[in-house]
Protein backbone atom coordinates (compact mmCIF):
# COMPACT_ATOMS: atom_id res chain seq x y z
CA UNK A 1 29.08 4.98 7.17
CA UNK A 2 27.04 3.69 9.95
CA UNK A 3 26.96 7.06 11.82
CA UNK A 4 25.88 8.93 8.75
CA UNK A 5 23.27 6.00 8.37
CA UNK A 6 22.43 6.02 11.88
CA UNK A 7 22.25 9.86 11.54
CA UNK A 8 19.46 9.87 8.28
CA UNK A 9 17.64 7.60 10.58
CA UNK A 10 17.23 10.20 13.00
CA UNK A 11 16.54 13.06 10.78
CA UNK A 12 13.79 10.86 8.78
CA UNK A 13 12.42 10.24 11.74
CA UNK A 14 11.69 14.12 12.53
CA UNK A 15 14.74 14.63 14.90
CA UNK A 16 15.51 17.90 13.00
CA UNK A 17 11.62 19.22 13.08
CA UNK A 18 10.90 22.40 14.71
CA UNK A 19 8.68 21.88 18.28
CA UNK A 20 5.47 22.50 16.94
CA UNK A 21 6.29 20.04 13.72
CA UNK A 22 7.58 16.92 15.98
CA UNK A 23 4.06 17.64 18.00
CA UNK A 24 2.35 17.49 15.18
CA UNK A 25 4.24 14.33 13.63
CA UNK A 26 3.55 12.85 17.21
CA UNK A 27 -0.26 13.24 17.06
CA UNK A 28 0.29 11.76 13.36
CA UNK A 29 1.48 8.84 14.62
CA UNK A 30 -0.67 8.50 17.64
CA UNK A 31 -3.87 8.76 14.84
CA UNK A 32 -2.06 6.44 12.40
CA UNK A 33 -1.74 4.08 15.50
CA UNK A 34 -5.50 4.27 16.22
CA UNK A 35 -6.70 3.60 12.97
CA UNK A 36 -4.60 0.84 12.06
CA UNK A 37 -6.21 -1.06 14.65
CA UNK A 38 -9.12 0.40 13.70
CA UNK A 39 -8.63 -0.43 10.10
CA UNK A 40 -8.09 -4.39 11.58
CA UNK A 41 -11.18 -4.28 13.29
CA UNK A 42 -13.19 -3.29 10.26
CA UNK A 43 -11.67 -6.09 8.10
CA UNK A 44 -11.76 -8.66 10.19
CA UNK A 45 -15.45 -8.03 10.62
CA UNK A 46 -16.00 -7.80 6.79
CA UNK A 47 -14.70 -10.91 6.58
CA UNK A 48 -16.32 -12.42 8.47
CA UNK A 49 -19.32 -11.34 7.57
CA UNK A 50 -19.10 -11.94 3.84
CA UNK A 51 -21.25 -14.41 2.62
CA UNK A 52 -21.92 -15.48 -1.26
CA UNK A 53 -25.07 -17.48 -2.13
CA UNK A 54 -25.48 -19.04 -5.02
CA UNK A 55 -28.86 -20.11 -5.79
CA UNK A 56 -28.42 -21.16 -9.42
CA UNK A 57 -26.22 -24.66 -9.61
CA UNK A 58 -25.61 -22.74 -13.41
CA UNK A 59 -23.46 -20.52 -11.94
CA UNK A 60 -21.25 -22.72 -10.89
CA UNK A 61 -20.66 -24.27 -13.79
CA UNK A 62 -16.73 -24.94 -14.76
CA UNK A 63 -16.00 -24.94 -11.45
CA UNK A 64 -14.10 -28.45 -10.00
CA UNK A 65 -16.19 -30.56 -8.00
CA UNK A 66 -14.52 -30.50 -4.61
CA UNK A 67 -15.56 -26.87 -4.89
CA UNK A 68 -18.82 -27.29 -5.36
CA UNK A 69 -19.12 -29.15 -2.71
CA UNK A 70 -17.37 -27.18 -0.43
CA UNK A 71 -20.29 -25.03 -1.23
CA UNK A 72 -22.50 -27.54 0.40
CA UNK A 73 -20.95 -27.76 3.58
CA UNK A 74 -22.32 -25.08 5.56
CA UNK A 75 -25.81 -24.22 3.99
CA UNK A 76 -28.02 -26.62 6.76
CA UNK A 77 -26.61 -24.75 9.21
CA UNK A 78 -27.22 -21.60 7.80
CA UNK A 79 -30.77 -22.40 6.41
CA UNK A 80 -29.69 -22.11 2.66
CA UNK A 81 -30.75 -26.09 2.35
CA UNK A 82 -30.35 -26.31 -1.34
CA UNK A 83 -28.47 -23.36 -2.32
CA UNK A 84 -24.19 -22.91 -1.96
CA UNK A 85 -23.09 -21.41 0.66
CA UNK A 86 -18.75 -19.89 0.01
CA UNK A 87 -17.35 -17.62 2.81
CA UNK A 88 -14.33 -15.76 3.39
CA UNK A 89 -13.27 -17.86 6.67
CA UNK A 90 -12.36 -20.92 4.46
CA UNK A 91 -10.92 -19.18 1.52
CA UNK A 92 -8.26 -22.42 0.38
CA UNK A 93 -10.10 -24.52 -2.19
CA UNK A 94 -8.18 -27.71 -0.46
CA UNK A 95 -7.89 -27.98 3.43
CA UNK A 96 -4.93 -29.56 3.24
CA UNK A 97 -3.50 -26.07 2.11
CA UNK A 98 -3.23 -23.31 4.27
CA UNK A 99 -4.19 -20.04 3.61
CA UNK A 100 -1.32 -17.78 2.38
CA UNK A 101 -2.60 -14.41 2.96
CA UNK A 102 -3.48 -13.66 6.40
CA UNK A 103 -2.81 -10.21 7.92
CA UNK A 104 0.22 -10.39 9.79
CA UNK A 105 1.72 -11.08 6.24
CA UNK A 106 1.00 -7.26 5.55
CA UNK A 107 2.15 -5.93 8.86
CA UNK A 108 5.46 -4.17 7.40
CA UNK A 109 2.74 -1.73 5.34
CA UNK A 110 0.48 -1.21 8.38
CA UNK A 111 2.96 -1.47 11.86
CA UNK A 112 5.98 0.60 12.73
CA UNK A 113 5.41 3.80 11.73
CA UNK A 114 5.27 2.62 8.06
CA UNK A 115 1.72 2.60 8.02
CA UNK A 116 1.27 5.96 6.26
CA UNK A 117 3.54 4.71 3.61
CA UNK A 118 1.22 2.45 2.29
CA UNK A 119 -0.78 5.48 0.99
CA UNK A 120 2.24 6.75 0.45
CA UNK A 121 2.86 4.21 -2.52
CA UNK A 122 0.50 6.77 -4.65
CA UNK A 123 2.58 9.89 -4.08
CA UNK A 124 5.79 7.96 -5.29
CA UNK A 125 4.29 6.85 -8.29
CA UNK A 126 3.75 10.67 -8.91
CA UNK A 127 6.85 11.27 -7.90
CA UNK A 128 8.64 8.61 -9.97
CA UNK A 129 6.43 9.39 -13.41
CA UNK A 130 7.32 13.06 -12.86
CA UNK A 131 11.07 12.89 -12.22
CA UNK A 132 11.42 10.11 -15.41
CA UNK A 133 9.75 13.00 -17.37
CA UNK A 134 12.75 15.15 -16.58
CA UNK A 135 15.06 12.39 -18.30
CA UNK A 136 12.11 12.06 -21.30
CA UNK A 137 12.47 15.75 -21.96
CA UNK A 138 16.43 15.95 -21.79
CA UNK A 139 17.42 12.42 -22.94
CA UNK A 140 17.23 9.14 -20.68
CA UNK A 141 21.27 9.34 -20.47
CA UNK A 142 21.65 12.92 -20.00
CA UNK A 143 24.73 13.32 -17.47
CA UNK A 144 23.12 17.24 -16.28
CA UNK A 145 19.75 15.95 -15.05
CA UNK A 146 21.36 12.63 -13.68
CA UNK A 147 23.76 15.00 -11.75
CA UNK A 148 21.14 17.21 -10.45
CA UNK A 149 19.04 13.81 -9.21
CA UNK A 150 21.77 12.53 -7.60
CA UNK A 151 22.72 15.75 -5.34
CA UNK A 152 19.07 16.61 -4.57
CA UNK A 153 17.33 13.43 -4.21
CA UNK A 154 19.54 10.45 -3.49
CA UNK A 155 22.20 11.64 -1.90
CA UNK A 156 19.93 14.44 0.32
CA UNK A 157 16.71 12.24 0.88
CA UNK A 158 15.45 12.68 4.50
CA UNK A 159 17.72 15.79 5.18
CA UNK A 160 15.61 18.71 4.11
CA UNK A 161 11.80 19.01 3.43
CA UNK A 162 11.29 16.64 0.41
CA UNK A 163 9.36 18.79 -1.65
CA UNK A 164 11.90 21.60 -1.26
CA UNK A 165 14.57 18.61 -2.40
CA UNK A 166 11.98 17.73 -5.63
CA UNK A 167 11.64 21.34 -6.22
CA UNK A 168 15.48 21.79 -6.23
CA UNK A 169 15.67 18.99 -8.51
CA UNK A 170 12.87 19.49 -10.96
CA UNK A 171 11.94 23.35 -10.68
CA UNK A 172 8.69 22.78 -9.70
CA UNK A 173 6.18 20.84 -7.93
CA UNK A 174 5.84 17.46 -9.13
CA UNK A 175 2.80 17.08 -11.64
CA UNK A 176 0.08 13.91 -11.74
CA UNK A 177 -0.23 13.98 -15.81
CA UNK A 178 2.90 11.85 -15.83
CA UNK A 179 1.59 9.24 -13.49
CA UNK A 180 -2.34 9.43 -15.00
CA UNK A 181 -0.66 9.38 -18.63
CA UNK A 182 1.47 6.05 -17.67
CA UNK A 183 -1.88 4.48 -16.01
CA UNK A 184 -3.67 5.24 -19.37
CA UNK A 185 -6.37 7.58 -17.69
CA UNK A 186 -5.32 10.52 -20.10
């Protein structure tokens, strides 16, 4: 069990690609690498850069007043005398509570070679809507189609080309009407 585990691990990580396909996955990797950092860069600079003025006190109507006044604190400074001032650098309504959502928190989607499987998210939803069409058209408990998931997807994932599994499962290329039709955008 461990060896064949250990084993997948090797293959998913392109041990069984030909030369010119483990180059290729290499410079892949190399770019992914660059614009992760990159892609850090960039936010961190939005963020701090983000500013929202409000000018109208109406606006912030319904809003508690400890926020409000947070709104206050940094507008002398920033010449907006009169006006609130809210910024992305103090995001928690209370100081006392610290901010939950800071971007190491998301560093299992963007570090370790996962990175291109945040995008990667999309495709599986196409993937997933598309093979639960294969039940819809059978029957949701059908044992053939079940079977023919099993040996080509779960129990092969990582061993062949994927689409070349999908195919061998499904028949064809997976379609994006399943996935749109689910998201109500046809």
């Amino acid at each position: 069990m461990l060896l064949d585990k250990t084993y997948k691990g090797f293959v998913r990580g392109g041990a069984n690609l030909q030369d010119d396909q483990k180059d290729t996955y290499r410079k892949i990797n190399e770019e992914l690498s660059v614009l992760t950092v990159q892609y850090g860069k960039n936010l961190l600079t939005k963020t701090n850069d983000f500013q929202l003025v409000i000018e109208n006190e109406k606006d912030l109507s319904g809003l508690p007043d400890f926020v409000v006044d947070m709104g206050t604190a940094d507008t002398t400074a920033a010449g907006l005398k009169g006006k609130w001032l809210y910024i992305l650098n103090k995001p928690s309504l209370i100081p006392e509570i610290v901010v939950r959502y800071r971007s190491p928190y998301f560093d299992h989607i963007f570090a370790g070679g996962y990175s291109s499987g945040y995008y990667g998210y999309q495709l599986a939803e196409v993937l997933d809507a598309d093979a639960f069409e294969a039940f819809k058209e059978s029957s949701l408990f059908d044992q053939k189609t079940a079977k023919a998931f099993r040996e080509n997807i779960l129990e092969k994932g990582g061993t062949d080309d994927p689409m070349k599994l999908y195919i061998q499962f499904r028949g064809a290329e997976p379609k994006t009407e399943p996935m749109l039709k689910r998201k109500g955008l046809i």
